[in-house]
Protein backbone atom coordinates (compact mmCIF):
# COMPACT_ATOMS: atom_id res chain seq x y z
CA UNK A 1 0.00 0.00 0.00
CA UNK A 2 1.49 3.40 -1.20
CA UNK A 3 2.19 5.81 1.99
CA UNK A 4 0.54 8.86 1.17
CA UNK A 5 1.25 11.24 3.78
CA UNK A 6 5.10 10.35 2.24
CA UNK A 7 4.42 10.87 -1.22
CA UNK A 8 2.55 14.14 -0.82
CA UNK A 9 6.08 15.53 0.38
CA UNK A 10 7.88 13.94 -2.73
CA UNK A 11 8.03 17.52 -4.50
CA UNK A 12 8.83 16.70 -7.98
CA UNK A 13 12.44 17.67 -9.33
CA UNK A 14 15.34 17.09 -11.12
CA UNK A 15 18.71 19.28 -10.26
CA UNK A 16 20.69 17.85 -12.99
CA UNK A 17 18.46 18.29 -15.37
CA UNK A 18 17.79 22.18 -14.34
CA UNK A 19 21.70 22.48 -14.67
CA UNK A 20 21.66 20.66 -18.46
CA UNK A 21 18.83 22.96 -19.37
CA UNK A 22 21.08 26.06 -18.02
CA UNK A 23 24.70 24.70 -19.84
CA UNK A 24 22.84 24.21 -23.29
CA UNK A 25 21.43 28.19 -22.53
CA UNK A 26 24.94 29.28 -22.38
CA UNK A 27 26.63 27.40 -25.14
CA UNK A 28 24.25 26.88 -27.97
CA UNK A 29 23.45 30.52 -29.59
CA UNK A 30 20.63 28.78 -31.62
CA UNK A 31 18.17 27.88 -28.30
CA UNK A 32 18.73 30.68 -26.72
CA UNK A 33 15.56 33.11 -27.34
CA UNK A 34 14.00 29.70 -25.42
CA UNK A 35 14.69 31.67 -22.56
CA UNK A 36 12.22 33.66 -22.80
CA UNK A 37 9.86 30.85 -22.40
CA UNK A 38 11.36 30.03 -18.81
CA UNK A 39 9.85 30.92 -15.51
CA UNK A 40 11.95 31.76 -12.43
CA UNK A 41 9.64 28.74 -10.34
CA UNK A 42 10.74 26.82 -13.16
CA UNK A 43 13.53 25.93 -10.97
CA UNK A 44 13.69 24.05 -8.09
CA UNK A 45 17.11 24.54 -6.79
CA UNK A 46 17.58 28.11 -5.37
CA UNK A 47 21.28 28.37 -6.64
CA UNK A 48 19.83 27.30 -9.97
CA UNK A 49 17.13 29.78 -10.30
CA UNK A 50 19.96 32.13 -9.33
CA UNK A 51 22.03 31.62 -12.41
CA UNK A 52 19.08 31.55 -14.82
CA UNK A 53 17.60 35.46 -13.47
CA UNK A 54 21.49 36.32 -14.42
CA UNK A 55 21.68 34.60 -17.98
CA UNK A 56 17.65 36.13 -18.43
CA UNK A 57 19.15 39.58 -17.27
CA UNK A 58 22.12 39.01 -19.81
CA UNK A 59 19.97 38.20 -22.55
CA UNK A 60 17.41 41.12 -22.51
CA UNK A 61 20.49 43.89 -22.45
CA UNK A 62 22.98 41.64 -24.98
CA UNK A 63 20.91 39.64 -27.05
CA UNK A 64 22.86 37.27 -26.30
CA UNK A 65 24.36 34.73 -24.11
CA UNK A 66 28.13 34.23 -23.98
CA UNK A 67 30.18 32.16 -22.01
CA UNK A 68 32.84 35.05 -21.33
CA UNK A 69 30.09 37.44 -20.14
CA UNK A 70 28.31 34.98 -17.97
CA UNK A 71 31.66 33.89 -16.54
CA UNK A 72 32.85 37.43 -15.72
CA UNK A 73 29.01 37.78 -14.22
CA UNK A 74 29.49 34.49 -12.27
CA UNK A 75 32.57 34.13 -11.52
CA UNK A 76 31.94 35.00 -7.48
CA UNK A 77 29.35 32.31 -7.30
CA UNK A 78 30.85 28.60 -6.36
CA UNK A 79 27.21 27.38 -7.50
CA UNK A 80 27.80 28.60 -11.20
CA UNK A 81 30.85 26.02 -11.24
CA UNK A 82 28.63 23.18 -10.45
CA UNK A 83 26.76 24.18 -13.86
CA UNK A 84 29.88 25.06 -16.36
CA UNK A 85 31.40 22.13 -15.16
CA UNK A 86 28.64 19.78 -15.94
CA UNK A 87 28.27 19.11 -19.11
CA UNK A 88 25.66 18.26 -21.16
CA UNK A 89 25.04 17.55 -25.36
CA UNK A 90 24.14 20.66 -26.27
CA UNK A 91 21.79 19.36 -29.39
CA UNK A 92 19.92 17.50 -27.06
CA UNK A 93 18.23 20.59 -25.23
CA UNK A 94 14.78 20.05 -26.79
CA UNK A 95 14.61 16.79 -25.12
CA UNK A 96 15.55 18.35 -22.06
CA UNK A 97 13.67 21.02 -22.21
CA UNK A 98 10.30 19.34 -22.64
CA UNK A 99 11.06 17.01 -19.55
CA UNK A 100 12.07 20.00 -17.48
CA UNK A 101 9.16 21.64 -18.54
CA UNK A 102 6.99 18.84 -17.73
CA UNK A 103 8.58 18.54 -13.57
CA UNK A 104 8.28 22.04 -13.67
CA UNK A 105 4.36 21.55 -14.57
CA UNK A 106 4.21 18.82 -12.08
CA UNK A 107 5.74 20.41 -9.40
CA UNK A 108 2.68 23.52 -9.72
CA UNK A 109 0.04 20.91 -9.88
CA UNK A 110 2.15 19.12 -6.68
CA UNK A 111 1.57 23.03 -4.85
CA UNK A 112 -1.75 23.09 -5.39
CA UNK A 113 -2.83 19.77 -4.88
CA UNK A 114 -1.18 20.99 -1.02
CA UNK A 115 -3.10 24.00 -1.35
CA UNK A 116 -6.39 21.42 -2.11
CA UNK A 117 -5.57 20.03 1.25
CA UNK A 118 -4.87 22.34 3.69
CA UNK A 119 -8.35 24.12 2.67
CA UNK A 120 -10.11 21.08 3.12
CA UNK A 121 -8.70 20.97 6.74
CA UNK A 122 -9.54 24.56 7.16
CA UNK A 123 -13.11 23.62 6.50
CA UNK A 124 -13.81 25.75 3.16
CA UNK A 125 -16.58 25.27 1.15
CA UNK A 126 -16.17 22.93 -1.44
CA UNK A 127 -17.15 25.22 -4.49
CA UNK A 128 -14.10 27.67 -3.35
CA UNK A 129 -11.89 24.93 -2.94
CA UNK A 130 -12.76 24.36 -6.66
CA UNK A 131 -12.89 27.30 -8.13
CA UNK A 132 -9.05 28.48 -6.79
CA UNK A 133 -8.04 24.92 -8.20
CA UNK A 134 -9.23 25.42 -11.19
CA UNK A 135 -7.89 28.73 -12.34
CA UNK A 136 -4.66 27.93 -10.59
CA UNK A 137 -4.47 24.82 -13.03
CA UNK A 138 -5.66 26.95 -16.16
CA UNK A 139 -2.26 28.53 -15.30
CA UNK A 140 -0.28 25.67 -15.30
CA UNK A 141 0.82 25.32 -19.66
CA UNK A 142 3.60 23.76 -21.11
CA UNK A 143 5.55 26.29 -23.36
CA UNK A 144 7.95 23.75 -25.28
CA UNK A 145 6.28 23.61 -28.20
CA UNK A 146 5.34 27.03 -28.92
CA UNK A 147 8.25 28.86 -30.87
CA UNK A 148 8.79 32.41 -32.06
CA UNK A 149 8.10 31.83 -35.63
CA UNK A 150 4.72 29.92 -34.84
CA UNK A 151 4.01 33.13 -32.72
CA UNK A 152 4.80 35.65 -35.48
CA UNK A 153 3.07 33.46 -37.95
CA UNK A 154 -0.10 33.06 -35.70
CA UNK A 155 -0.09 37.30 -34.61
CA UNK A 156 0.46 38.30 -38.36
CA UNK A 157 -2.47 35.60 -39.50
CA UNK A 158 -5.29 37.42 -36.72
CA UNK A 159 -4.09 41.08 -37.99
CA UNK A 160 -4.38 40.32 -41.89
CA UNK A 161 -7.59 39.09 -40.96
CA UNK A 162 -8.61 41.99 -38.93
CA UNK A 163 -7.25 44.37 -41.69
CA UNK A 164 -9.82 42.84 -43.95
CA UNK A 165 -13.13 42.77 -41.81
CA UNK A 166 -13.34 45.49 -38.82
CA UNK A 167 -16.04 43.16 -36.81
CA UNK A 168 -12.63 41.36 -36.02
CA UNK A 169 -11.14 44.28 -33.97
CA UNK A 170 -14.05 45.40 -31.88
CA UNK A 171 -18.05 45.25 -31.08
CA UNK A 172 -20.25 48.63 -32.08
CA UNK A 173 -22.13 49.86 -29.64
CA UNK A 174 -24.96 51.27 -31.80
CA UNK A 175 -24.56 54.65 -30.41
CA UNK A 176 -22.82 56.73 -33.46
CA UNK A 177 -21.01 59.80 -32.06
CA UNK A 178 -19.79 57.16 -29.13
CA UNK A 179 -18.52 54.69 -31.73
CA UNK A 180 -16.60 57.40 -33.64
CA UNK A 181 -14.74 58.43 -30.59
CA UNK A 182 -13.97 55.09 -29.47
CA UNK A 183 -14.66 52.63 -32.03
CA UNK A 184 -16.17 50.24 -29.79
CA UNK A 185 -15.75 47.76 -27.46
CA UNK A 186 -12.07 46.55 -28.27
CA UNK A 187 -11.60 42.62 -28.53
CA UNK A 188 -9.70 41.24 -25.62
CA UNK A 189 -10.46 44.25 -23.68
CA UNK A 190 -11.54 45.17 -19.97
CA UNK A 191 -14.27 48.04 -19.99
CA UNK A 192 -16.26 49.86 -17.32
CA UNK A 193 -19.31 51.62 -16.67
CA UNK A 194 -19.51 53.76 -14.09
CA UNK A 195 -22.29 56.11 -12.16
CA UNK A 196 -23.86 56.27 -8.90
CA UNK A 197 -27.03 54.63 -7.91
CA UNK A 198 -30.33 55.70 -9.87
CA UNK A 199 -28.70 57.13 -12.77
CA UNK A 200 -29.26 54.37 -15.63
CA UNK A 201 -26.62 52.18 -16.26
CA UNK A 202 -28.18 49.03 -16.20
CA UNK A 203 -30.53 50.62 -18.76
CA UNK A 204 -27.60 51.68 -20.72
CA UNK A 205 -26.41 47.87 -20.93
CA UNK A 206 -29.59 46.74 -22.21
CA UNK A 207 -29.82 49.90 -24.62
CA UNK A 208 -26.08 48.16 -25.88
CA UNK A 209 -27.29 44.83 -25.69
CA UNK A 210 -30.59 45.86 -28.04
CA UNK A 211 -28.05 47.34 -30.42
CA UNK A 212 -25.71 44.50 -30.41
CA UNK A 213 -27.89 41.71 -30.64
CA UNK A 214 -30.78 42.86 -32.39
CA UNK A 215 -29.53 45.62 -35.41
CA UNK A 216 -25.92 43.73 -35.46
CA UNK A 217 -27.11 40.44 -35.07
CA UNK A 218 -23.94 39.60 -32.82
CA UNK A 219 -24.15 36.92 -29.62
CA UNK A 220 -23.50 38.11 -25.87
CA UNK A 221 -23.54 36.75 -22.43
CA UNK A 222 -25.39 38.86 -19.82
CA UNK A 223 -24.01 37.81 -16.77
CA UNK A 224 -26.84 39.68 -13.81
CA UNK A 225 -26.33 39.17 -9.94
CA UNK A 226 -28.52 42.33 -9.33
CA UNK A 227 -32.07 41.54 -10.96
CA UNK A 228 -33.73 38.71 -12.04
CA UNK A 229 -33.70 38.01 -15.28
CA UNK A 230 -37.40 38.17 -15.46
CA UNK A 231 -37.68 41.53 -14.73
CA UNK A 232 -34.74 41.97 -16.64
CA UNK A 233 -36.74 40.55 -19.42
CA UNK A 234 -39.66 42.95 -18.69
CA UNK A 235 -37.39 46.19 -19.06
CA UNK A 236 -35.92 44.82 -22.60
CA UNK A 237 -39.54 44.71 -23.61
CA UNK A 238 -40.30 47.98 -22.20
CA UNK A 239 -37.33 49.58 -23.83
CA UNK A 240 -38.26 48.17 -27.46
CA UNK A 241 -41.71 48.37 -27.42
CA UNK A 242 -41.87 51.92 -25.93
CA UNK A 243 -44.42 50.71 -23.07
CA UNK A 244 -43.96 51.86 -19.72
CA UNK A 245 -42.16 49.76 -17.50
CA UNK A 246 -44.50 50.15 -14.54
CA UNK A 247 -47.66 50.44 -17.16
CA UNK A 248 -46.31 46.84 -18.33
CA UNK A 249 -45.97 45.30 -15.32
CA UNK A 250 -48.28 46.56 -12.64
CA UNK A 251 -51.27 47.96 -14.83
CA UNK A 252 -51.60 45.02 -17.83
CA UNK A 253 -55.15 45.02 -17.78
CA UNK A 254 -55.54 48.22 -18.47
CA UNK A 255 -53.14 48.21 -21.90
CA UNK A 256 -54.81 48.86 -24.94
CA UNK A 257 -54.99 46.53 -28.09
CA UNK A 258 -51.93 48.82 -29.98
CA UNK A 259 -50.01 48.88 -26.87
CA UNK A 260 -50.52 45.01 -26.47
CA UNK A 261 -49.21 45.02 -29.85
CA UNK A 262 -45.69 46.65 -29.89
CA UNK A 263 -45.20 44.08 -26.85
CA UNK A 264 -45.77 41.09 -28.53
CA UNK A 265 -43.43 42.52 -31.80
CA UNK A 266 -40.80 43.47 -28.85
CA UNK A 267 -41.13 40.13 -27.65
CA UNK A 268 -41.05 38.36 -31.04
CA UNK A 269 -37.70 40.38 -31.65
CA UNK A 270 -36.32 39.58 -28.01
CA UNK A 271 -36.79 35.77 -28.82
CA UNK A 272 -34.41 35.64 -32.08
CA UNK A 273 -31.55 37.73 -29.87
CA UNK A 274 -28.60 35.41 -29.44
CA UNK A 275 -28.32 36.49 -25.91
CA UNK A 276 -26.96 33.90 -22.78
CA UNK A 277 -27.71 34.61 -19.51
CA UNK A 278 -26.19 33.62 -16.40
CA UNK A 279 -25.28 34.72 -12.87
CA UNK A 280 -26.16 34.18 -8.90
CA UNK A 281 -24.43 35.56 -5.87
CA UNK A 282 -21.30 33.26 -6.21
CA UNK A 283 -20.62 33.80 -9.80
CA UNK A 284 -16.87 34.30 -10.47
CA UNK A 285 -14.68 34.88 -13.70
CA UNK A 286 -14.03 31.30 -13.53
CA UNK A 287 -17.96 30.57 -13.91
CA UNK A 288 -18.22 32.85 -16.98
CA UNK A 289 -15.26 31.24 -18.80
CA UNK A 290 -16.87 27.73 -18.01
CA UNK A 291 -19.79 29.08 -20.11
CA UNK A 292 -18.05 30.00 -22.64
CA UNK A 293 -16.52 26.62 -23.46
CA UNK A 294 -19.63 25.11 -23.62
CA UNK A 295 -21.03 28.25 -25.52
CA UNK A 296 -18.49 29.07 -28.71
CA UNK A 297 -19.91 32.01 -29.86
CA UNK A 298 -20.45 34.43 -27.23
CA UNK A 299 -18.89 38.31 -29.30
CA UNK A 300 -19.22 40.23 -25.72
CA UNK A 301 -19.93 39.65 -22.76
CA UNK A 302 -21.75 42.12 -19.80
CA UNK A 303 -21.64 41.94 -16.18
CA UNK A 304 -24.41 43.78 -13.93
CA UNK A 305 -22.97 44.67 -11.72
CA UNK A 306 -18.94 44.33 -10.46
CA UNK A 307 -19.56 45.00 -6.60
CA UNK A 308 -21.83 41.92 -5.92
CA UNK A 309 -19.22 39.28 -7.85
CA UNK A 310 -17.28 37.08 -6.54
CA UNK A 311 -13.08 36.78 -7.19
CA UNK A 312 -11.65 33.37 -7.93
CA UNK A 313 -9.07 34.48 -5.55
CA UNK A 314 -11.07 35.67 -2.38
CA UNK A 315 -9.80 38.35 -0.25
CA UNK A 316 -10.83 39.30 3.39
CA UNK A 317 -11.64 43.61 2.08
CA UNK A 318 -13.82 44.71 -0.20
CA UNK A 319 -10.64 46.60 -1.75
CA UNK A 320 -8.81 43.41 -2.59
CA UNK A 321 -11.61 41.73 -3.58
CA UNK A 322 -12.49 44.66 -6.76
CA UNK A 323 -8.74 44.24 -7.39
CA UNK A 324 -8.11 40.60 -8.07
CA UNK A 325 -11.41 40.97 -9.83
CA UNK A 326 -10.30 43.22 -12.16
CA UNK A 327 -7.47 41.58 -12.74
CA UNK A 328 -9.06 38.28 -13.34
CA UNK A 329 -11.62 39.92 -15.79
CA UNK A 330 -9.41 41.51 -17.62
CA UNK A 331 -6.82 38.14 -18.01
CA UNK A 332 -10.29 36.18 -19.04
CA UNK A 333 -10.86 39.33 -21.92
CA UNK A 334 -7.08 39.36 -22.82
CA UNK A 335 -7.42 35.13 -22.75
CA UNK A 336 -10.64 34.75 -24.74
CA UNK A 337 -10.44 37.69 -27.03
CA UNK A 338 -13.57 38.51 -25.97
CA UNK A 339 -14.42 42.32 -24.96
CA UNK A 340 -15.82 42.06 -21.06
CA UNK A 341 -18.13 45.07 -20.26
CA UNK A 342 -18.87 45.67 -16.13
CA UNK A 343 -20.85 47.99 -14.58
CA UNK A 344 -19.32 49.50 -11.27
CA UNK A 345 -20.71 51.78 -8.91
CA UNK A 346 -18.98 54.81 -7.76
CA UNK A 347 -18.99 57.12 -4.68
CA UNK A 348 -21.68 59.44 -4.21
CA UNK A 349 -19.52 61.59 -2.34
CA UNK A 350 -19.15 63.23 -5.77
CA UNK A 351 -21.88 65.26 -5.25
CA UNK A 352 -20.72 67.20 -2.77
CA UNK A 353 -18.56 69.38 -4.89
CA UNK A 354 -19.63 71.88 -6.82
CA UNK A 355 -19.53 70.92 -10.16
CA UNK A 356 -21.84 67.87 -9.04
CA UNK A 357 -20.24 65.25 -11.90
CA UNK A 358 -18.20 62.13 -11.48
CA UNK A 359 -14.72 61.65 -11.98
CA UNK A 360 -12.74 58.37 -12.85
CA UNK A 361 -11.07 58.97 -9.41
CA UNK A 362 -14.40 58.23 -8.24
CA UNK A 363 -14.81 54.46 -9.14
CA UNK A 364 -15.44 52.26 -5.91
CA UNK A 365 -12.93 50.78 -3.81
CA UNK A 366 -9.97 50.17 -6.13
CA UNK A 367 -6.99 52.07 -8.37
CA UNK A 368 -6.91 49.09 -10.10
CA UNK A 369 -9.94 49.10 -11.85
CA UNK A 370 -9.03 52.76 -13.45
CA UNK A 371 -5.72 51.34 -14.59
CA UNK A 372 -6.99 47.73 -16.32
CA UNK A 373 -9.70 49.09 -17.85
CA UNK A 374 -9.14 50.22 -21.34
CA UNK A 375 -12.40 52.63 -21.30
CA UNK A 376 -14.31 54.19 -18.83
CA UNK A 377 -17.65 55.52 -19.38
CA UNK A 378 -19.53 57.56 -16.54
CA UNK A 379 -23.34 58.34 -16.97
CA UNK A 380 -24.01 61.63 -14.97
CA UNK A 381 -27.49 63.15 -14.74
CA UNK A 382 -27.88 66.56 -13.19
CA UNK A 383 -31.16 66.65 -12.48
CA UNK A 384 -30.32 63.82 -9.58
CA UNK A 385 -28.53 66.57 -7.80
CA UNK A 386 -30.37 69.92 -8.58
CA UNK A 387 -33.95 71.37 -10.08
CA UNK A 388 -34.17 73.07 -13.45
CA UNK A 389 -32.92 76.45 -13.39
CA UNK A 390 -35.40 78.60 -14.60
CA UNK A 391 -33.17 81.66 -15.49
CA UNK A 392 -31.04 79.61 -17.54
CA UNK A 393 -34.07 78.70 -19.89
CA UNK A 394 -34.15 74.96 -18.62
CA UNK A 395 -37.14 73.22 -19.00
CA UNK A 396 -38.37 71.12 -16.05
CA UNK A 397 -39.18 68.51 -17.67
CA UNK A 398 -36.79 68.31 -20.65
CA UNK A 399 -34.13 68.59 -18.17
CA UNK A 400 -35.66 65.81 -16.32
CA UNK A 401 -34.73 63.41 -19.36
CA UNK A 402 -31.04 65.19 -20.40
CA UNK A 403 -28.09 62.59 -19.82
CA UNK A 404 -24.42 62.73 -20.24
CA UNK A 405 -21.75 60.20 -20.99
CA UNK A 406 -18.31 60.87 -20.08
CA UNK A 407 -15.41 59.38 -21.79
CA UNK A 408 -13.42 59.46 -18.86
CA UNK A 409 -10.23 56.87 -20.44
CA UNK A 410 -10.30 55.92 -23.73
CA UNK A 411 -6.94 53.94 -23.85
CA UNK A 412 -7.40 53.40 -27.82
CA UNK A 413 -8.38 56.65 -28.71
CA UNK A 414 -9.57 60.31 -27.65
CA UNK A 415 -10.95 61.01 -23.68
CA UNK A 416 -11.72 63.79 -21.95
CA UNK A 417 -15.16 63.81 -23.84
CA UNK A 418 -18.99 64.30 -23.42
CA UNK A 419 -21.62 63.25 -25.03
CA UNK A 420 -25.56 64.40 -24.56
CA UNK A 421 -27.94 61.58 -24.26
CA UNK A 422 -32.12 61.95 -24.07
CA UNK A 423 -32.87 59.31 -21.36
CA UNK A 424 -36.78 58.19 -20.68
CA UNK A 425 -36.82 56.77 -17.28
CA UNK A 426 -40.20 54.86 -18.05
CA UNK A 427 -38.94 52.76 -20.52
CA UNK A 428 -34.62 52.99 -20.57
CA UNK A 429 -34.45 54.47 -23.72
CA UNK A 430 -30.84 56.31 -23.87
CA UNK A 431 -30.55 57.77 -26.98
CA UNK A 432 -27.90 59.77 -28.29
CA UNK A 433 -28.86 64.01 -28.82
CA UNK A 434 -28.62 65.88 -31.60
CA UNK A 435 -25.31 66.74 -33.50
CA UNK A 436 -24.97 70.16 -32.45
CA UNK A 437 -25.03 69.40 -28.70
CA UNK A 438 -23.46 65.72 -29.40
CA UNK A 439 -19.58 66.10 -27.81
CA UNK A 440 -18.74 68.83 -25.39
CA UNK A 441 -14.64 68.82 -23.90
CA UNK A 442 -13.92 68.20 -20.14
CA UNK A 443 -10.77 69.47 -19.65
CA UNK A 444 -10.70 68.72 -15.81
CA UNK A 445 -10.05 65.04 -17.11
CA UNK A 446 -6.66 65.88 -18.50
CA UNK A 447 -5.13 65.50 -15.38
CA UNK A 448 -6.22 62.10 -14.93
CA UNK A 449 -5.52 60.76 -18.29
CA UNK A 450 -1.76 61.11 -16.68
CA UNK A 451 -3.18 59.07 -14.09
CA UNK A 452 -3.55 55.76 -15.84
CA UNK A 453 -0.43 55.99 -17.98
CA UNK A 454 1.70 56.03 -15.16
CA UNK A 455 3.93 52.92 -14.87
CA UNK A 456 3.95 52.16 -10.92
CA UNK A 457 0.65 52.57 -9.31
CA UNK A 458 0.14 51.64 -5.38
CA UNK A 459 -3.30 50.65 -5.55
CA UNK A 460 -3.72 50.58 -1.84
CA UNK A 461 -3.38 53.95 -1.74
């Protein structure tokens, strides 16, 4: 009978064949770009990992690997003798390569198989156990068969064919003075928007996903941990047929025959949308790319809203917990191509100063979600914070229904930017003013466009 509680300390390794792998680096010109593909926990043996951050360090500044340089580098370190002195067929590398590749691989799947155990002893829930598991293993790829040319051959193959049809580079979102600016939602991207409570975003998102699905014919996956999708359901009707959302659902026995009408044609319309739905209280990034495996087609995907999911990795404040989820989203965009598009809540606390409008600095509880994000989009609404001003010629109730969208980052394009938008409370229409009041500059934002470019950010601060 095998001895478990033995084996599960056997961490897998092979020294020698970490110091072939590290000879062949420094004397075969031909293999070395394959350092590239290396990982520093690729190693085992601390003196080993040692010598390979040198010969990585020496290859990024020279280009190139040479036994004088590394030897001049070295030459204090007794380990480094151990390796020089070992020798190893030098045209045998890919064979050891792809073994040390494959302990390497072994010896992450070893970790968390420990990390597996002690959570079961620490009593977690079973679905967390899995979830960590998983996406720790979704990390854990061989890279010994992937070469530069195949790279360069695979890149330039996805841009010819995005030269030659624009749906391959990003998703429209219907609106046209906010597709000019930004051109869309970018494949592989990370996108936010942003306001505070009661000002429309989750009308917005189904205003996008109306123009996606139904005028571009596209697929997307609504991921909701806020409403149900039934009354979800009810304000896509609403917003299509033109029907009150309250008339619709409280008062249907009073709706005329017309009226009665434009909701059956909404709902006709609704049912030939290619749109997925999905999404409880302990959804995580790991549960949406699940879904997409089993569901190939998905061209964007929307999450309502950020605050109330749930990060693969789980943190103890609410500050860590928006960061490793916007860094999970935006790996999962980055990993599937596919453009991710969140809605996040920001601090009211805005409205205390005078100008009464967000700022990017305003998103909820994390840096990092400012700095992953390749656009931000804030929906403001004045008349949430003050009454028409008479004086000024503004009419109570048109003001009622005025909107703006700020372009608050636009990483692939111009920010700084609003746009007017008509919005009808009753039914969730957003709709895009005319030209003459269309874009307006904000140049307070200039200073935070600096902001995101910067190349060290503490996000704890």
């Amino acid at each position: 009978m095998i001895n478990t509680k033995k084996l599960f300390y056997l961490e897998p390794n092979d020294i020698e064949l970490e110091k072939s792998v590290l000879y062949c680096l420094i004397y075969n010109k031909n293999i070395q770009y394959k350092i590239l593909s290396i990982e520093e926990d690729d190693f085992y043996n601390k003196n080993n990992r040692e010598i390979f951050l040198e010969l990585k360090n020496i290859f990024k500044t020279k280009k190139e690997i040479s036994p004088e340089i590394v030897s001049s580098k070295l030459k204090r370190k007794s380990e480094f003798v151990g390796v020089l002195t070992h020798t190893s067929v030098t045209s045998n590398f890919d064979i050891f390569f792809e073994r040390f590749k494959e302990i390497a691989d072994l010896r992450k799947m070893w970790k968390i198989a420990h990390e597996i155990a002690v959570k079961v002893q620490e009593n977690k829930s079973s679905k967390e156990i899995r979830n960590n598991a998983l996406a720790k293993i979704g990390e854990v790829r061989g890279l010994s068969n992937i070469t530069f040319e195949k790279q360069t051959e695979e890149i330039d193959g996805k841009l010819e064919e995005m030269l030659t049809d624009s749906n391959l580079v990003s998703i429209m979102t219907g609106y046209p003075t906010l597709d000019r600016i930004t051109r869309g939602f970018i494949r592989g991207s990370f996108n936010i928007i942003a306001s505070a409570q009661g000002m429309g975003k989750s009308s917005f998102i189904l205003n996008l996903i109306n123009h996606i699905c139904g005028r571009q014919g596209k697929s997307a996956l609504f991921v909701s941990i806020e409403l149900d999708y039934d009354i979800l359901h009810g304000k896509m009707v609403s917003l299509i047929s033109g029907i009150n959302f309250q008339r619709l659902m409280f008062e249907s026995s009073k709706l005329t025959e017309g009226e009665w009408k434009k909701i059956n044609d909404a709902r006709a319309r609704i049912a030939n949308y290619k749109l997925y739905r999905i999404g409880d209280d302990e959804t995580t990034p790991l549960n949406i790319e699940d879904t997409l495996k089993e569901i190939k087609d998905i061209d964007i995907i929307f999450i309502d809203y950020l605050q109330l999911m749930k990060p693969i990795d789980n943190a103890s404040t609410i500050r860590e917990r928006i960061t490793n989820l916007s860094s999970e989203l935006k790996l999962l965009a980055r990993k599937t191509g596919i453009p991710i598009v969140a809605i996040s809540s920001i601090n009211r606390e805005y409205s205390k100063r005078e100008d009464k409008e967000p700022r990017i600095s305003d998103l909820r509880e994390s840096g990092k979600l400012e700095y992953d994000a390749g656009l931000v989009l804030l929906i403001h609404r004045a008349c949430k914070f003050r009454d028409a001003n008479y004086s000024d010629g503004e009419n109570p109730e048109e003001f009622e229904k005025e909107a703006e969208l700020i372009v608050a980052k636009n990483r692939f394009g111009e920010d700084s930017l609003k746009i007017q938008y008509y919005f009808d409370g009753a039914t969730g229409l957003f709709r895009e003013m005319s030209k003459h009041k269309e874009v307006e500059r904000v140049e307070r934002y200039e200073e935070y466009r600096d902001l995101t470019e910067q190349k060290e950010i503490n996000f704890e601060q």
